[in-house]
C-alpha atoms as a PDB file:
ATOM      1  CA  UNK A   1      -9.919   0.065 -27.001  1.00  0.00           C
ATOM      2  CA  UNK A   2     -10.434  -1.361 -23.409  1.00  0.00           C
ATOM      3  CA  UNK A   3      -8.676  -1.636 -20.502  1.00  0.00           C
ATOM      4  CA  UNK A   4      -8.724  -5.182 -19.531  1.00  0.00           C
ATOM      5  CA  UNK A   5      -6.386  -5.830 -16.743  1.00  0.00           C
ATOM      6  CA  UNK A   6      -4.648  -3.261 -14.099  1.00  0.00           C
ATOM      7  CA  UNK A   7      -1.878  -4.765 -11.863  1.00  0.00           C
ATOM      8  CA  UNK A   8      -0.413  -1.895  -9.525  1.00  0.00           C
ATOM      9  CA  UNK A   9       2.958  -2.817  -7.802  1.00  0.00           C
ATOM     10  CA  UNK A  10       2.906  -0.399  -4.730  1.00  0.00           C
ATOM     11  CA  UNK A  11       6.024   1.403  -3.761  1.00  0.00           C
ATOM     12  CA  UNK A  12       7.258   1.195  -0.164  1.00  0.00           C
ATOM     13  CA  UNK A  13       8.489   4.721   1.046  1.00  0.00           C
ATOM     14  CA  UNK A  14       5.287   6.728   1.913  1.00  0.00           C
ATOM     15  CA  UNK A  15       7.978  10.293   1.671  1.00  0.00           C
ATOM     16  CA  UNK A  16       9.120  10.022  -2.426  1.00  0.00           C
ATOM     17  CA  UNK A  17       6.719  11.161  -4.812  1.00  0.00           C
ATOM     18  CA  UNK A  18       6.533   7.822  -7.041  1.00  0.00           C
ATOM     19  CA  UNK A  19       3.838   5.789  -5.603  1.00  0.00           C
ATOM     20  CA  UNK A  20       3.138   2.626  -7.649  1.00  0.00           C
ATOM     21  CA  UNK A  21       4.283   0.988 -10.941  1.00  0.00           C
ATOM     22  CA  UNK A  22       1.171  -0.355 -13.022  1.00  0.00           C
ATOM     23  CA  UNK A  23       0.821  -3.032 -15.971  1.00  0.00           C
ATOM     24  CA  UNK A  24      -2.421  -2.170 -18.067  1.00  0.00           C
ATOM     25  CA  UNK A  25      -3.390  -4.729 -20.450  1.00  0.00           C
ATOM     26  CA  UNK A  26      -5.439  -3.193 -23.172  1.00  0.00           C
ATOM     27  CA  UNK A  27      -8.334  -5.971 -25.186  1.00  0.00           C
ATOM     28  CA  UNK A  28      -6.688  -8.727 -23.423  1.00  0.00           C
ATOM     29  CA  UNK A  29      -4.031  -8.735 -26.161  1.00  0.00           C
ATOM     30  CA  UNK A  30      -1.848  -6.151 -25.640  1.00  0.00           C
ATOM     31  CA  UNK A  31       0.468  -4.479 -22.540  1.00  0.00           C
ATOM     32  CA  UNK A  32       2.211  -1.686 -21.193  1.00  0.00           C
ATOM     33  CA  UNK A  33       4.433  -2.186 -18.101  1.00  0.00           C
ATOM     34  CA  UNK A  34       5.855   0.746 -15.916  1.00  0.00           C
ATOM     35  CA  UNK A  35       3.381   3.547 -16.558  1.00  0.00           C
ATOM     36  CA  UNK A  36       4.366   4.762 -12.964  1.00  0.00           C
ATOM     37  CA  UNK A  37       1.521   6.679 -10.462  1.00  0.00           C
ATOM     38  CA  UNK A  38       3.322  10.101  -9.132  1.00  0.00           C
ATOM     39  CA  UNK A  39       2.187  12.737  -6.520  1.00  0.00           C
ATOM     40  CA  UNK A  40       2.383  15.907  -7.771  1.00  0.00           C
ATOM     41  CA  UNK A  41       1.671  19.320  -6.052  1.00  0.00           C
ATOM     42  CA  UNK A  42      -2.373  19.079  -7.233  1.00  0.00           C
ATOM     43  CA  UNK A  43      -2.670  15.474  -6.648  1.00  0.00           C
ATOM     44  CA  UNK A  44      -1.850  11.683  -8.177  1.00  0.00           C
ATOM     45  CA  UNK A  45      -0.826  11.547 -11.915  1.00  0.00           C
ATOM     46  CA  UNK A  46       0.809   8.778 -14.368  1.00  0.00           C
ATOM     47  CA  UNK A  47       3.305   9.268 -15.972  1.00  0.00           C
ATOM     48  CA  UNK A  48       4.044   7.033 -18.928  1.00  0.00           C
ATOM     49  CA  UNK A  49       7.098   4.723 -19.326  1.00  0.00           C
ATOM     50  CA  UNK A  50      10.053   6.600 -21.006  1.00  0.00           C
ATOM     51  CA  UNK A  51      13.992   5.918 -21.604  1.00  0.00           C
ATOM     52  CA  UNK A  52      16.843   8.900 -21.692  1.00  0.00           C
ATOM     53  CA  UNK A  53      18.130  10.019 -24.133  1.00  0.00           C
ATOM     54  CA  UNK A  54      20.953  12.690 -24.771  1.00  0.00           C
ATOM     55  CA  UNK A  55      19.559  16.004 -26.479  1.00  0.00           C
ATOM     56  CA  UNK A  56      20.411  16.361 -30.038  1.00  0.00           C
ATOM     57  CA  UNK A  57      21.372  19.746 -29.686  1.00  0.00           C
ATOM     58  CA  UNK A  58      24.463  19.033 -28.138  1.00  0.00           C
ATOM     59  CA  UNK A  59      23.914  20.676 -24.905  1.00  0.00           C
ATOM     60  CA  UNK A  60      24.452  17.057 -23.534  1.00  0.00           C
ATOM     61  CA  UNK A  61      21.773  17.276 -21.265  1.00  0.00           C
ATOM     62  CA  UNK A  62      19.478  14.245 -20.728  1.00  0.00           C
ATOM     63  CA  UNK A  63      16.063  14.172 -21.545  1.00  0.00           C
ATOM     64  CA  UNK A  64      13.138  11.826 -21.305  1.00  0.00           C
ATOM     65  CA  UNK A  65      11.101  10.018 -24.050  1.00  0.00           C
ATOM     66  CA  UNK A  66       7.812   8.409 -23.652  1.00  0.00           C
ATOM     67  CA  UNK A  67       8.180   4.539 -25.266  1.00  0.00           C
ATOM     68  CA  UNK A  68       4.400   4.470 -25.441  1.00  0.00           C
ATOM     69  CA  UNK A  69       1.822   7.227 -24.899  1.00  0.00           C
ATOM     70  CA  UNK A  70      -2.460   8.272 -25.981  1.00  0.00           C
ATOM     71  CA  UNK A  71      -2.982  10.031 -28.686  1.00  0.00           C
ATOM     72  CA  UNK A  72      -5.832  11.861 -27.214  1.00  0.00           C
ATOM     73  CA  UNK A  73      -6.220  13.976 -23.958  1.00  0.00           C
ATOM     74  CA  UNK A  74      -9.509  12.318 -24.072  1.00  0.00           C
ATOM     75  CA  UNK A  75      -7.504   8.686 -23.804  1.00  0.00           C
ATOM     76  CA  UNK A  76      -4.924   9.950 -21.373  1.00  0.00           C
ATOM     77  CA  UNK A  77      -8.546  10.855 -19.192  1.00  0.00           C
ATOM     78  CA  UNK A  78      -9.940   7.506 -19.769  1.00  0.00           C
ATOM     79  CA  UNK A  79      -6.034   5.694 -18.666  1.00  0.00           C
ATOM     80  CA  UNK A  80      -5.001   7.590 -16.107  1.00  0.00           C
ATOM     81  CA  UNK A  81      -8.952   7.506 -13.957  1.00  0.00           C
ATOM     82  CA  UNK A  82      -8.605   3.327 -14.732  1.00  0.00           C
ATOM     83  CA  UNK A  83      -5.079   3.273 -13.309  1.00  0.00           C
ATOM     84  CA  UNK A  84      -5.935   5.728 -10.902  1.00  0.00           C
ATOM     85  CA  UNK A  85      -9.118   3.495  -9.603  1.00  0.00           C
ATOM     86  CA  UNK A  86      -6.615   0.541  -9.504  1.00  0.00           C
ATOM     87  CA  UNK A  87      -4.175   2.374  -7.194  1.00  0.00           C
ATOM     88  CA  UNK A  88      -6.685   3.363  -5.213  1.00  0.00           C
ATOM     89  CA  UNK A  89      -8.348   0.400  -4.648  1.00  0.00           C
ATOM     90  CA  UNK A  90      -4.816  -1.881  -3.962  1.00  0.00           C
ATOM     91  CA  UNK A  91      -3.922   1.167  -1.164  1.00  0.00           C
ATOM     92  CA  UNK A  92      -6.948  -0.001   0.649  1.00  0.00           C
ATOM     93  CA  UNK A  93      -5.709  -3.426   0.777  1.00  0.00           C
ATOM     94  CA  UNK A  94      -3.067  -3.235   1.324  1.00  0.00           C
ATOM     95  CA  UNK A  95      -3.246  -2.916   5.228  1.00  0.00           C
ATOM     96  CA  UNK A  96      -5.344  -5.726   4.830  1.00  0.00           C
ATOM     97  CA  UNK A  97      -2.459  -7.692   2.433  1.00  0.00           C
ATOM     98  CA  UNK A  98       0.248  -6.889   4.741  1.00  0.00           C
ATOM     99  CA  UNK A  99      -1.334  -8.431   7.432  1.00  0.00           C
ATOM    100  CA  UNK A 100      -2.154 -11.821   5.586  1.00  0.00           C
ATOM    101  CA  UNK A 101       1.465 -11.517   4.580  1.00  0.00           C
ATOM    102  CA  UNK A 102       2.407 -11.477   8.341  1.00  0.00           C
ATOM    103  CA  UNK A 103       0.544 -13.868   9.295  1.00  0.00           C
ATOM    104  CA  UNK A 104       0.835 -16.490   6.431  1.00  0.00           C
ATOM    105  CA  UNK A 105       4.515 -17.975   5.259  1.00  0.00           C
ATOM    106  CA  UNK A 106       6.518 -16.325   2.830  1.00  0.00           C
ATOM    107  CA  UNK A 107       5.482 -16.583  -0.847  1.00  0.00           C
ATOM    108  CA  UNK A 108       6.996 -15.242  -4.301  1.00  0.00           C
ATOM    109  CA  UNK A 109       6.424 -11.541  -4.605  1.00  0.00           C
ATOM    110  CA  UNK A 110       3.526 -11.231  -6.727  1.00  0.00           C
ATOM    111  CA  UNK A 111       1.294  -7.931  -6.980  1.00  0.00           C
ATOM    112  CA  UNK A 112      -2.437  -8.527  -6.703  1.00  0.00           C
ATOM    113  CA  UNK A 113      -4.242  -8.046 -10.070  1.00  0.00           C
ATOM    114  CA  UNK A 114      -7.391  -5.899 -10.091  1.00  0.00           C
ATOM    115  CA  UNK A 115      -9.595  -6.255 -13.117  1.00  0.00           C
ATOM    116  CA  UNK A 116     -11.867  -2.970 -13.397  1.00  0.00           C
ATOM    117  CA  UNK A 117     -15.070  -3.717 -14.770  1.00  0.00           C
ATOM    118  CA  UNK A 118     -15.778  -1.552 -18.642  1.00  0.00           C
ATOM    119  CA  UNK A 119     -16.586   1.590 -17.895  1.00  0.00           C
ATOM    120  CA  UNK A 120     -19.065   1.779 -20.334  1.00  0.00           C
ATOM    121  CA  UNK A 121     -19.660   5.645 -21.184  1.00  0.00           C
ATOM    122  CA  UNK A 122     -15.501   6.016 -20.903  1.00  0.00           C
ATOM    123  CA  UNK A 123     -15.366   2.436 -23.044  1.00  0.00           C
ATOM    124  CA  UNK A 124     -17.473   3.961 -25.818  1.00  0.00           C
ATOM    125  CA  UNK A 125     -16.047   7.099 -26.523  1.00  0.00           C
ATOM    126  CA  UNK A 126     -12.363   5.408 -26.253  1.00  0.00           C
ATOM    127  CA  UNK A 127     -13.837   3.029 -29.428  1.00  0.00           C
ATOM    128  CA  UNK A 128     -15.027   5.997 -31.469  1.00  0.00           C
ATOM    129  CA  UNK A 129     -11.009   6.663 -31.409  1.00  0.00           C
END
C-alpha cells in the first residue's frame, strides 16, 4: 500500500499541543481524514482519528476509539514519517503562504496539497504487508 496524497491543514495557535490535521490518500483510491499531528514531551506524533465512546464497564467515563488505524508498528513507521515529512514541509511554507495570502485577495480556504514522492525501500516493505 502507498501513500499517494498528504494534505496537512495547519493549526493556528503555536501554544496547544495539536499542530495540524492531515488527509492521506492511500493508492489513489482510498482516504483517511483527521489523523491529527500532536507534540508530545519527546517530539511530533499522529494520532489517528477516533470518536468517544462511554466505557462499558459502567464507570461512565469516556474513552477514545480509533475509526481507522495500521496493523503493523512497521506501517504506523512508514504513516506517521510520510505525514510527518508533509507537516514539515507545509511549516516551511507557510511563512511564505501567509505572505502571498497578504498580499493577494481573499480566496476559499483551501490547504495546499503535498504529494510525497514513493519512498521506495518504506513502499516495498509496506507491500510485503
Amino acid at each position: 500500500m502507498e501513500i499517494t496524497e498528504v494534505r496537512v491543514f495547519l493549526r493556528e495557535s503555536p501554544d496547544k499541543k495539536l499542530k495540524a490535521y492531515t488527509t492521506v490518500t492511500f493508492d489513489d483510491a482510498f482516504v483517511v481524514r483527521n489523523i491529527k499531528v500532536i507534540q508530545g514531551s519527546s517530539g511530533l506524533f499522529i494520532a489517528m482519528p477516533s470518536r468517544k465512546v462511554n466505557a462499558k464497564d459502567g464507570s461512565g467515563e469516556v474513552q477514545h476509539r480509533d475509526i481507522a488505524h495500521p496493523i503493523t508498528q512497521e506501517f504506523r513507521e512508514y504513516l506517521q514519517k510520510r505525514v510527518l515529512e508533509a507537516y514539515e514541509k507545509e511549516v516551511k511554507n507557510a511563512p511564505l503562504a501567509a505572505k502571498k495570502k497578504a498580499d493577494s485577495p481573499p480566496a476559499a480556504d483551501a490547504a495546499e496539497t503535498i504529494t510525497l514522492p514513493p519512498d521506495d525501500d518504506i513502499s516495498e516493505a509496506a507491500e510485503d504487508m
